[in-house]
PDB file of N, CA and C in Angstrom:
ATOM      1  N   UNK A   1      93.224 114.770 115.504  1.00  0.00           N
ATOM      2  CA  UNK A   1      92.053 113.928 115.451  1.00  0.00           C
ATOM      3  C   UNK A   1      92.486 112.458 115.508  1.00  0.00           C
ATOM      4  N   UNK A   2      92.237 111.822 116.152  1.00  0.00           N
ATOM      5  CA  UNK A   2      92.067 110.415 116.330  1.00  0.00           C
ATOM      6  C   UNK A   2      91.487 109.391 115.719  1.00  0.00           C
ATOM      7  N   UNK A   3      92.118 108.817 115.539  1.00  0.00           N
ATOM      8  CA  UNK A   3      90.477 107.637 114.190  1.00  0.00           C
ATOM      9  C   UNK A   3      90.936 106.216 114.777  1.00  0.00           C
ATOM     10  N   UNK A   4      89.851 105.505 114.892  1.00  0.00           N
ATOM     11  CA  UNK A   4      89.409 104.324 114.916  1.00  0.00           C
ATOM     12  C   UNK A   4      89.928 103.223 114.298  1.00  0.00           C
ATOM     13  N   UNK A   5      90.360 102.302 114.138  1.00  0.00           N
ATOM     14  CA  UNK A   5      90.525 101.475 113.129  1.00  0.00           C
ATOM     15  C   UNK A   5      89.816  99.804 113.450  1.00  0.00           C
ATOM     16  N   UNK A   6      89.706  98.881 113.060  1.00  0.00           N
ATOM     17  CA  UNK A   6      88.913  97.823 112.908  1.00  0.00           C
ATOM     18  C   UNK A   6      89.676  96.579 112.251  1.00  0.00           C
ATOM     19  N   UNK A   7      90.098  95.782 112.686  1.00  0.00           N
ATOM     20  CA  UNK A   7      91.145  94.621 112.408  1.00  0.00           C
ATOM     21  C   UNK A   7      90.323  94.341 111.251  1.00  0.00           C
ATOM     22  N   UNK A   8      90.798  93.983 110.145  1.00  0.00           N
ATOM     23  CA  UNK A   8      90.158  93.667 108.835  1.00  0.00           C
ATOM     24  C   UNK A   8      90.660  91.826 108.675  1.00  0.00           C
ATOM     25  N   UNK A   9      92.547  91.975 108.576  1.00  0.00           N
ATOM     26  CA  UNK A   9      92.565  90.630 108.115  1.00  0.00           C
ATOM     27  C   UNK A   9      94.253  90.772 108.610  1.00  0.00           C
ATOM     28  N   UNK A  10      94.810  89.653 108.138  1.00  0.00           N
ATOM     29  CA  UNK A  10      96.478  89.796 107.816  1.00  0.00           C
ATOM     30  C   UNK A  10      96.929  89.209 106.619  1.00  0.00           C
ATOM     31  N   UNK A  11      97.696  90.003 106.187  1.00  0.00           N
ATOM     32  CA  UNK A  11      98.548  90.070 104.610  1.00  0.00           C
ATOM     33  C   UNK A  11      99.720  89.074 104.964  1.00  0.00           C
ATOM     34  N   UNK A  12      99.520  88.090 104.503  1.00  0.00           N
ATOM     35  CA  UNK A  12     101.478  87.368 104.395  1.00  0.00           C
ATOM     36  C   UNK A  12     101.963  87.703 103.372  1.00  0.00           C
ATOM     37  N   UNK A  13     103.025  87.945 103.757  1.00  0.00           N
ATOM     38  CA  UNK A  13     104.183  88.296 102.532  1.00  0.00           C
ATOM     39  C   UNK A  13     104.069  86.906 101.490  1.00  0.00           C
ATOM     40  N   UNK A  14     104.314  87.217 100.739  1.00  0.00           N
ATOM     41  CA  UNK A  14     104.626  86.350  99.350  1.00  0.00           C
ATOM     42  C   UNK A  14     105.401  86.826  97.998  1.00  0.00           C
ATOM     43  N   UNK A  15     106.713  86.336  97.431  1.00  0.00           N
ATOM     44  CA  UNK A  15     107.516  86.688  96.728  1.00  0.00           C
ATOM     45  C   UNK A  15     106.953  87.877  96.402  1.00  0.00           C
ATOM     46  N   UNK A  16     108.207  89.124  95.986  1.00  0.00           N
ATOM     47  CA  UNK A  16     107.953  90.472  95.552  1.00  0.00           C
ATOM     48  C   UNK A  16     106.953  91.368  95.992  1.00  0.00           C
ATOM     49  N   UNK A  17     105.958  91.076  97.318  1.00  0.00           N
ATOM     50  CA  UNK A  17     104.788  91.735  98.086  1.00  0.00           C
ATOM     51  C   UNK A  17     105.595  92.226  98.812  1.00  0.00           C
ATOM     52  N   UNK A  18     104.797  93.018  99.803  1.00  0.00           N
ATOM     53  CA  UNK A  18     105.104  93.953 101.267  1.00  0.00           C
ATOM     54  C   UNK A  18     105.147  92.805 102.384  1.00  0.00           C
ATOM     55  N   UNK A  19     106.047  93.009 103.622  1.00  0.00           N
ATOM     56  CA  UNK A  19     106.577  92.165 104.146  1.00  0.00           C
ATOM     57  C   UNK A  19     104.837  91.666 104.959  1.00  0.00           C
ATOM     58  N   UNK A  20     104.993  90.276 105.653  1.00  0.00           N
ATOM     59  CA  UNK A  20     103.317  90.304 106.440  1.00  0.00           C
ATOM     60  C   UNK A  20     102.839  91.516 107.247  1.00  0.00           C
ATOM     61  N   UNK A  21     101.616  91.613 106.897  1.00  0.00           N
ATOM     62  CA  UNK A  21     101.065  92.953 107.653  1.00  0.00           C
ATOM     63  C   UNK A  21      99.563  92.526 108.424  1.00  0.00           C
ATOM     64  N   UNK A  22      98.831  93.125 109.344  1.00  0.00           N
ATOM     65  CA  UNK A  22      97.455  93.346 109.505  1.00  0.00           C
ATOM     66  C   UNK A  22      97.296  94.822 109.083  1.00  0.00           C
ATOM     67  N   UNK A  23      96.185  94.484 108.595  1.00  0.00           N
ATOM     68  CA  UNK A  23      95.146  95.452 108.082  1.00  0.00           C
ATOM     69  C   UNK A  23      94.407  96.219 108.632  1.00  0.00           C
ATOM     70  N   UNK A  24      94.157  97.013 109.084  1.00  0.00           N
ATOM     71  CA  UNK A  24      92.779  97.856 109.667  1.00  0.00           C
ATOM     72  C   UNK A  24      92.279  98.831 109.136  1.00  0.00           C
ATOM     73  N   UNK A  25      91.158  98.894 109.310  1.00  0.00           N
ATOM     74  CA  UNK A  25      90.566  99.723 108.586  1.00  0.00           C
ATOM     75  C   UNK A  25      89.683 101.108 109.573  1.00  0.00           C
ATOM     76  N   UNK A  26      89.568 102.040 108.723  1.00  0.00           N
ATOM     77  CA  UNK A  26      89.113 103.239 109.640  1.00  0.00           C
ATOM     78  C   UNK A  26      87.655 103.105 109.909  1.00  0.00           C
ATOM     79  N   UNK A  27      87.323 103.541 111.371  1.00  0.00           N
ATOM     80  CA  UNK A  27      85.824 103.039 111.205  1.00  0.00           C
ATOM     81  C   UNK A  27      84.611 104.374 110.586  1.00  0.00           C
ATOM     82  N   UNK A  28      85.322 105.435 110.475  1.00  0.00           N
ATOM     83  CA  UNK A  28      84.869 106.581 109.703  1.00  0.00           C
ATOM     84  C   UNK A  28      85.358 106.986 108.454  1.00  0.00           C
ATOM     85  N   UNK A  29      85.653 106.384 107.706  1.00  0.00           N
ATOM     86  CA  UNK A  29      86.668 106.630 106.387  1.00  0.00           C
ATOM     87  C   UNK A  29      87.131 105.635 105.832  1.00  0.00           C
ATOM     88  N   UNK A  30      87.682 105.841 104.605  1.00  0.00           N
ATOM     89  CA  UNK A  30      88.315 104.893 103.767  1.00  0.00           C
ATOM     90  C   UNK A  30      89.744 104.273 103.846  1.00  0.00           C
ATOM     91  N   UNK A  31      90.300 104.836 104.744  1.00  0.00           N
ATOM     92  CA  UNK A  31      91.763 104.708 105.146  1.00  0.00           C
ATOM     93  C   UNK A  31      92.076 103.785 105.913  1.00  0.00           C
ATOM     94  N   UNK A  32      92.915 103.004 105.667  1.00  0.00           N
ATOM     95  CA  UNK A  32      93.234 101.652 106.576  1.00  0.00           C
ATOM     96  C   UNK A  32      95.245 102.123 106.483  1.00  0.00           C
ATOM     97  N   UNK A  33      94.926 101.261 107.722  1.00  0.00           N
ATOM     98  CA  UNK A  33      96.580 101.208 108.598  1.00  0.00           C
ATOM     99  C   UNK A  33      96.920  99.496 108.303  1.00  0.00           C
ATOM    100  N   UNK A  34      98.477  99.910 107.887  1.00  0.00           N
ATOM    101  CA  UNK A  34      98.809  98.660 107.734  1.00  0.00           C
ATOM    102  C   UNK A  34      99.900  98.543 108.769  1.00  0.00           C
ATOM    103  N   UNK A  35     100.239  97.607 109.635  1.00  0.00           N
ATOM    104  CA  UNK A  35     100.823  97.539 110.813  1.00  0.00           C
ATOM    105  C   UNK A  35     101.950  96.145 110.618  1.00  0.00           C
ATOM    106  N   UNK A  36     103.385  96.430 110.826  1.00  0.00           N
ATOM    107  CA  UNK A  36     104.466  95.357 110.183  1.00  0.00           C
ATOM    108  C   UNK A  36     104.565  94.713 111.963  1.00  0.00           C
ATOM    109  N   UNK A  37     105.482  93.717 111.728  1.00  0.00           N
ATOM    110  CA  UNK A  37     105.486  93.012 112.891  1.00  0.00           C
ATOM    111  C   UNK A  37     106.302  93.944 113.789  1.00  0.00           C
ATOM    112  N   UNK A  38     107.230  95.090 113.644  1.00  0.00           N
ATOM    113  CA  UNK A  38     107.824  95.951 114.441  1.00  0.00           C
ATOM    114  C   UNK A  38     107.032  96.712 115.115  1.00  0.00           C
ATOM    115  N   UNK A  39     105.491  97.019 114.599  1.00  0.00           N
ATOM    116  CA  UNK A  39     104.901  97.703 115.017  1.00  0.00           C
ATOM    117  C   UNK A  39     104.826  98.871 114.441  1.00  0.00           C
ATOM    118  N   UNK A  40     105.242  99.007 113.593  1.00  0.00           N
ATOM    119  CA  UNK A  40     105.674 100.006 112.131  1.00  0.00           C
ATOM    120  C   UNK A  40     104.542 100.238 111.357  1.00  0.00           C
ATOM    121  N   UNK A  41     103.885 101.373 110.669  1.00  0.00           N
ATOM    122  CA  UNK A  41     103.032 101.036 110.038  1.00  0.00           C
ATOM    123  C   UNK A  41     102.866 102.416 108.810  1.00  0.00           C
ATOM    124  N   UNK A  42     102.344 101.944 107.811  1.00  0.00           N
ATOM    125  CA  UNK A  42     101.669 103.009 106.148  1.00  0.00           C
ATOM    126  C   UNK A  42     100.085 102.976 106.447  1.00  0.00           C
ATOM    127  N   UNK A  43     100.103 103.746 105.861  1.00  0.00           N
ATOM    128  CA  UNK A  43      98.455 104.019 105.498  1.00  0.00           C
ATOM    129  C   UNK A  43      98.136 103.858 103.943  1.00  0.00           C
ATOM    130  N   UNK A  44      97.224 103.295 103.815  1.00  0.00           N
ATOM    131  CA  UNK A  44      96.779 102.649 102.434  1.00  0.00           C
ATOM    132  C   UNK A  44      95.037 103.159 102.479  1.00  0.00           C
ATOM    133  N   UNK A  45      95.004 102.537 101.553  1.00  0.00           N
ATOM    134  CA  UNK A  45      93.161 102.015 100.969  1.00  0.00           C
ATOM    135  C   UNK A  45      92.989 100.561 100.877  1.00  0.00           C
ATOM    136  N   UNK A  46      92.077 100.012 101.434  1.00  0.00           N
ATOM    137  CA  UNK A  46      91.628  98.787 100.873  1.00  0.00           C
ATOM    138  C   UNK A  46      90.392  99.152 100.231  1.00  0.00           C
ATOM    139  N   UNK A  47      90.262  97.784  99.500  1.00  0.00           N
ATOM    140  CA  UNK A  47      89.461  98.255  98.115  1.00  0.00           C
ATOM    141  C   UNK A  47      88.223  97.530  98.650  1.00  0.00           C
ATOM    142  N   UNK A  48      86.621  97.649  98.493  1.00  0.00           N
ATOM    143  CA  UNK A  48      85.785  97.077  99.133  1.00  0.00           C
ATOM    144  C   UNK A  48      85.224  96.019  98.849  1.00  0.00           C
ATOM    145  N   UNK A  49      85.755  95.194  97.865  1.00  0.00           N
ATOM    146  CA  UNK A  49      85.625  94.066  97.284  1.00  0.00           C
ATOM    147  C   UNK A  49      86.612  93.029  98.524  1.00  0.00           C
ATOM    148  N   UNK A  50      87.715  93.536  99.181  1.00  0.00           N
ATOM    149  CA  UNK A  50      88.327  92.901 100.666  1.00  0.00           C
ATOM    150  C   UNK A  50      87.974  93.333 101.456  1.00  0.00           C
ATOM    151  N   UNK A  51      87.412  94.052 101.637  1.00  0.00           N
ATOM    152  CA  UNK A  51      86.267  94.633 103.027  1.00  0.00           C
ATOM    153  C   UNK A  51      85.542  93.548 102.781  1.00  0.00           C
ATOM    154  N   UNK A  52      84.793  93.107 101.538  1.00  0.00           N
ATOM    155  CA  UNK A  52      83.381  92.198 101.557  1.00  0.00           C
ATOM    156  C   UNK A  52      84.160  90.950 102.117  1.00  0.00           C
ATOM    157  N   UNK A  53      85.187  90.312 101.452  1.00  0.00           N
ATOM    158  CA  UNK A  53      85.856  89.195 101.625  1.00  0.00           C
ATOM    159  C   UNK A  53      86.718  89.143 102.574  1.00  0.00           C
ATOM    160  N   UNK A  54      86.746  89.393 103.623  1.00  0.00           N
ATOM    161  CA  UNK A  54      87.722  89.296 104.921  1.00  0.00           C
ATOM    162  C   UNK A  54      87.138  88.325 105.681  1.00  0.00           C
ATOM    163  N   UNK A  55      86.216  87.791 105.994  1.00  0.00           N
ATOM    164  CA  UNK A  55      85.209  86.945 107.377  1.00  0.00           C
ATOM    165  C   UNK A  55      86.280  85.472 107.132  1.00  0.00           C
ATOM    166  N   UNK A  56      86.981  85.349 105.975  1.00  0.00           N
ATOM    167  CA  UNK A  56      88.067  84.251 105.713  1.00  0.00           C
ATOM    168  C   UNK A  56      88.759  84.091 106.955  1.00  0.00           C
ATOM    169  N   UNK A  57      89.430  85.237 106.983  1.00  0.00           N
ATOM    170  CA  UNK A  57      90.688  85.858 108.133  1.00  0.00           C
ATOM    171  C   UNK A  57      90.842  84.711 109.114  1.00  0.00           C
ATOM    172  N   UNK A  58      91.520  83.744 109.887  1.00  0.00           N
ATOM    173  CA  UNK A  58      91.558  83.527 111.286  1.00  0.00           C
ATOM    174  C   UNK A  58      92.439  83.619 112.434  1.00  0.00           C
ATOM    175  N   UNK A  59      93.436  84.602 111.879  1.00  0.00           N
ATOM    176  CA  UNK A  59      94.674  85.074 112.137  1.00  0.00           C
ATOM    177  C   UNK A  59      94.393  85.881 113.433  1.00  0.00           C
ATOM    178  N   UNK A  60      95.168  86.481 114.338  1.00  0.00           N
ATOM    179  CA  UNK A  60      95.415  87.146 115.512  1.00  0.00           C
ATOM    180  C   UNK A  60      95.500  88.477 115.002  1.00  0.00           C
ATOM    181  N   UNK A  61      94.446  89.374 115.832  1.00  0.00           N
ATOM    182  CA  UNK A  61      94.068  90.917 115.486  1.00  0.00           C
ATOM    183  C   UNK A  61      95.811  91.650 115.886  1.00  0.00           C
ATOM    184  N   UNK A  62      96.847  91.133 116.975  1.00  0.00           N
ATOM    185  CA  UNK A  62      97.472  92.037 116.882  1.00  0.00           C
ATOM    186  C   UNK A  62      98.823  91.077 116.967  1.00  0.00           C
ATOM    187  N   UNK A  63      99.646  91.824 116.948  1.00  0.00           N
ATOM    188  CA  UNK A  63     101.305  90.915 116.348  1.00  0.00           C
ATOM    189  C   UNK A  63     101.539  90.344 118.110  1.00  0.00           C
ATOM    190  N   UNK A  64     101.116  91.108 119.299  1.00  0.00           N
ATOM    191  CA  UNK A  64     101.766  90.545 120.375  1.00  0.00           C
ATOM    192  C   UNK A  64     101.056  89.250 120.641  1.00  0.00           C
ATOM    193  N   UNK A  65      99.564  89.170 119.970  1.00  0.00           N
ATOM    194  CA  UNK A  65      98.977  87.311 120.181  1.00  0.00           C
ATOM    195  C   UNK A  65      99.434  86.391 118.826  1.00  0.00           C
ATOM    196  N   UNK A  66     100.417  86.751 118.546  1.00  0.00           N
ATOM    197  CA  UNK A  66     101.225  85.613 117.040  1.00  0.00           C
ATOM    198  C   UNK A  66     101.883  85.005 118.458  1.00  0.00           C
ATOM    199  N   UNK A  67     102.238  83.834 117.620  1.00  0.00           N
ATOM    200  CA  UNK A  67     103.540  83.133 118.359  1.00  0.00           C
ATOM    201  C   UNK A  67     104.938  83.615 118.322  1.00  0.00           C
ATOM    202  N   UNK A  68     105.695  84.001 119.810  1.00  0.00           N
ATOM    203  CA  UNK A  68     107.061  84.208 119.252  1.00  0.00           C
ATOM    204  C   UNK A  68     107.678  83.723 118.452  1.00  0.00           C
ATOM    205  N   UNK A  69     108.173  82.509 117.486  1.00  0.00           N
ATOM    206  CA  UNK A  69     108.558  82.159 116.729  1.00  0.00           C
ATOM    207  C   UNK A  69     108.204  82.486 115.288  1.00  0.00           C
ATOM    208  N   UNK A  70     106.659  82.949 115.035  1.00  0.00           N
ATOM    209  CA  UNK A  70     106.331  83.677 114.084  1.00  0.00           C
ATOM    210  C   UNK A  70     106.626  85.364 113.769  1.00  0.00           C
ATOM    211  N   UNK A  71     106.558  85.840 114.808  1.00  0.00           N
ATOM    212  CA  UNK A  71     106.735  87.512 115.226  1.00  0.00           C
ATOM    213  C   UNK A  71     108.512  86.913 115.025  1.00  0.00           C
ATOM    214  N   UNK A  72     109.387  86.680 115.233  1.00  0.00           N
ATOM    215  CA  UNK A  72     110.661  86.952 115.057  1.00  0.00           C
ATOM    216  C   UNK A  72     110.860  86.701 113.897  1.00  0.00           C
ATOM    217  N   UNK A  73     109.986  85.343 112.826  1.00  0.00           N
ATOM    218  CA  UNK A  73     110.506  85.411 111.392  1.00  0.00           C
ATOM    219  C   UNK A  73     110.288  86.434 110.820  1.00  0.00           C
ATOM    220  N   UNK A  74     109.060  87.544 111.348  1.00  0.00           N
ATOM    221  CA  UNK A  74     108.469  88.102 110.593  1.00  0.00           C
ATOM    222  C   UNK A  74     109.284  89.543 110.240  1.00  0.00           C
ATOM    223  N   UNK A  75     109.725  89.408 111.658  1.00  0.00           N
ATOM    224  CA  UNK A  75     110.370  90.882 111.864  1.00  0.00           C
ATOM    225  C   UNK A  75     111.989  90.684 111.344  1.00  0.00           C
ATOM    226  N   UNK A  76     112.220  89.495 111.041  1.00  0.00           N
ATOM    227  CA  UNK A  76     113.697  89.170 109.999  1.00  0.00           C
ATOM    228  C   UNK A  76     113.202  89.686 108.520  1.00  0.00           C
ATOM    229  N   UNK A  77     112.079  89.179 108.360  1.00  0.00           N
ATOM    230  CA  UNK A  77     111.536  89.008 106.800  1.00  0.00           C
ATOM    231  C   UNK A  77     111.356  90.670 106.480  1.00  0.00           C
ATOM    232  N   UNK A  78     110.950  92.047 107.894  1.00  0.00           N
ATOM    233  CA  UNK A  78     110.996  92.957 107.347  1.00  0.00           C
ATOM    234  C   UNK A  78     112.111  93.788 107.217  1.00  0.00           C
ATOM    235  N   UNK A  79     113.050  93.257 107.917  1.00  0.00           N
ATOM    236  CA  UNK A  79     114.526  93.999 107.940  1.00  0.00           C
ATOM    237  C   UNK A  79     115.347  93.702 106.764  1.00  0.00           C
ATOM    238  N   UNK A  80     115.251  92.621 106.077  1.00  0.00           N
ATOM    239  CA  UNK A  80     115.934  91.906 104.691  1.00  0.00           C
ATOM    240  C   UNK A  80     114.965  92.935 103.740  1.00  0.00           C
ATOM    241  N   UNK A  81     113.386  92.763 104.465  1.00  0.00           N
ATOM    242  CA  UNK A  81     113.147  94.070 102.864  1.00  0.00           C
ATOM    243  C   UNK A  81     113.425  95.201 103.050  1.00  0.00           C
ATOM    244  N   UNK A  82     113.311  95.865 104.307  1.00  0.00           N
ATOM    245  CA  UNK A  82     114.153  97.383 104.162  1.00  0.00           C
ATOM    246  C   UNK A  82     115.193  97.487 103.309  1.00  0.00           C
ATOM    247  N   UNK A  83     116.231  96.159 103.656  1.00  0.00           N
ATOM    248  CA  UNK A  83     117.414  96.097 103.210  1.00  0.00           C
ATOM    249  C   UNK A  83     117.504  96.051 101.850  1.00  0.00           C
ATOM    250  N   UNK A  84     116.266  95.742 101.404  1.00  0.00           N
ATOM    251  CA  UNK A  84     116.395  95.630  99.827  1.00  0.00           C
ATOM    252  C   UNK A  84     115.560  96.541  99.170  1.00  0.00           C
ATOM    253  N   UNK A  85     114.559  97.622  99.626  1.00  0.00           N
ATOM    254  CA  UNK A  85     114.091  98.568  99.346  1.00  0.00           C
ATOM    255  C   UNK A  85     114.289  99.613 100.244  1.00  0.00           C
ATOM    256  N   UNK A  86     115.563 100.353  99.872  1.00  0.00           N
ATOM    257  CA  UNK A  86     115.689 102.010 100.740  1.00  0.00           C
ATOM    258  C   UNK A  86     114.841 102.400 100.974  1.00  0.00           C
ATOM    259  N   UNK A  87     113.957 102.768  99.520  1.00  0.00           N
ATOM    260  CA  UNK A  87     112.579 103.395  99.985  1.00  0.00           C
ATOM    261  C   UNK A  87     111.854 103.043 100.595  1.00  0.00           C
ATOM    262  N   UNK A  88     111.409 101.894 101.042  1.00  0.00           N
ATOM    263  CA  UNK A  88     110.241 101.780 101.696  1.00  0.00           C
ATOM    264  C   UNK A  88     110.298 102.607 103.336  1.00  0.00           C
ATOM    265  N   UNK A  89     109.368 103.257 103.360  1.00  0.00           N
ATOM    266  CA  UNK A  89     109.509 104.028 104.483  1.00  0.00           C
ATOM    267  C   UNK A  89     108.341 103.367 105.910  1.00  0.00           C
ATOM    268  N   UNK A  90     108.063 103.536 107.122  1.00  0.00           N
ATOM    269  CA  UNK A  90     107.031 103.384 107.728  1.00  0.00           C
ATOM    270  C   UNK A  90     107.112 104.315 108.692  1.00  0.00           C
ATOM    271  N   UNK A  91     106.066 104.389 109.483  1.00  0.00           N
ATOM    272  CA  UNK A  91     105.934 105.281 110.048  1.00  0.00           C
ATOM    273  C   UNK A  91     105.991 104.653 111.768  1.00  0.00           C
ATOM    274  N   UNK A  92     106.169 105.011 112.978  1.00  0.00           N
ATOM    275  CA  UNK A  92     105.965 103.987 114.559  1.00  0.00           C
ATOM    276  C   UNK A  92     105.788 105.399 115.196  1.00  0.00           C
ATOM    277  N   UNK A  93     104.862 104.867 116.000  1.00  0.00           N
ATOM    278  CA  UNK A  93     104.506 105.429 117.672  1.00  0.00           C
ATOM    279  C   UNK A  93     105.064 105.657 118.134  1.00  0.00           C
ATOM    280  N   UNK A  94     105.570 106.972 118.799  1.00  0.00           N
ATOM    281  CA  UNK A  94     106.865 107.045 119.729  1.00  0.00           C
ATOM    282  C   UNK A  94     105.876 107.470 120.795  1.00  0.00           C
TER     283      UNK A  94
END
């Protein structure tokens, strides 16, 4: 089954958080995809109190309209946290 998702917002990293992410959310369900600048991504919940508060957002729905210079810090910033959390796992599109 296939599901939908819906650009919600983007997460910047900030001390001890998950590296920057966009958000999406399912357009039939409660389940949102969180998507790293590799293109890597977990599945979460957002809570609907940031569903209400997202219209903030003015960020780029997907990592290939960031600026290269942003997409390469970003994708440093997630390889230093792999590096520092084994566990963190994600999941990519093959």
């Amino acid at each position: 089954m296939n599901l939908t998702y819906k650009y919600l917002y983007t997460r910047f990293h900030v001390f001890g958080s998950l590296p920057t992410h966009k958000v999406f959310k399912s357009e039939t369900g409660n389940q949102s995809k969180l998507v790293f600048a590799d293109q890597s991504f977990i599945y979460g919940v957002v809570s609907n109190w940031t569903i209400d508060n997202t219209h903030f957002d003015g960020c780029k729905s997907t990592w290939q309209q960031e600026s290269e210079f942003f997409l390469d810090k970003e994708k440093e910033a997630l390889i230093l946290y792999r590096l520092q959390h084994p566990q963190f796992k994600t999941e990519a599109v093959i």
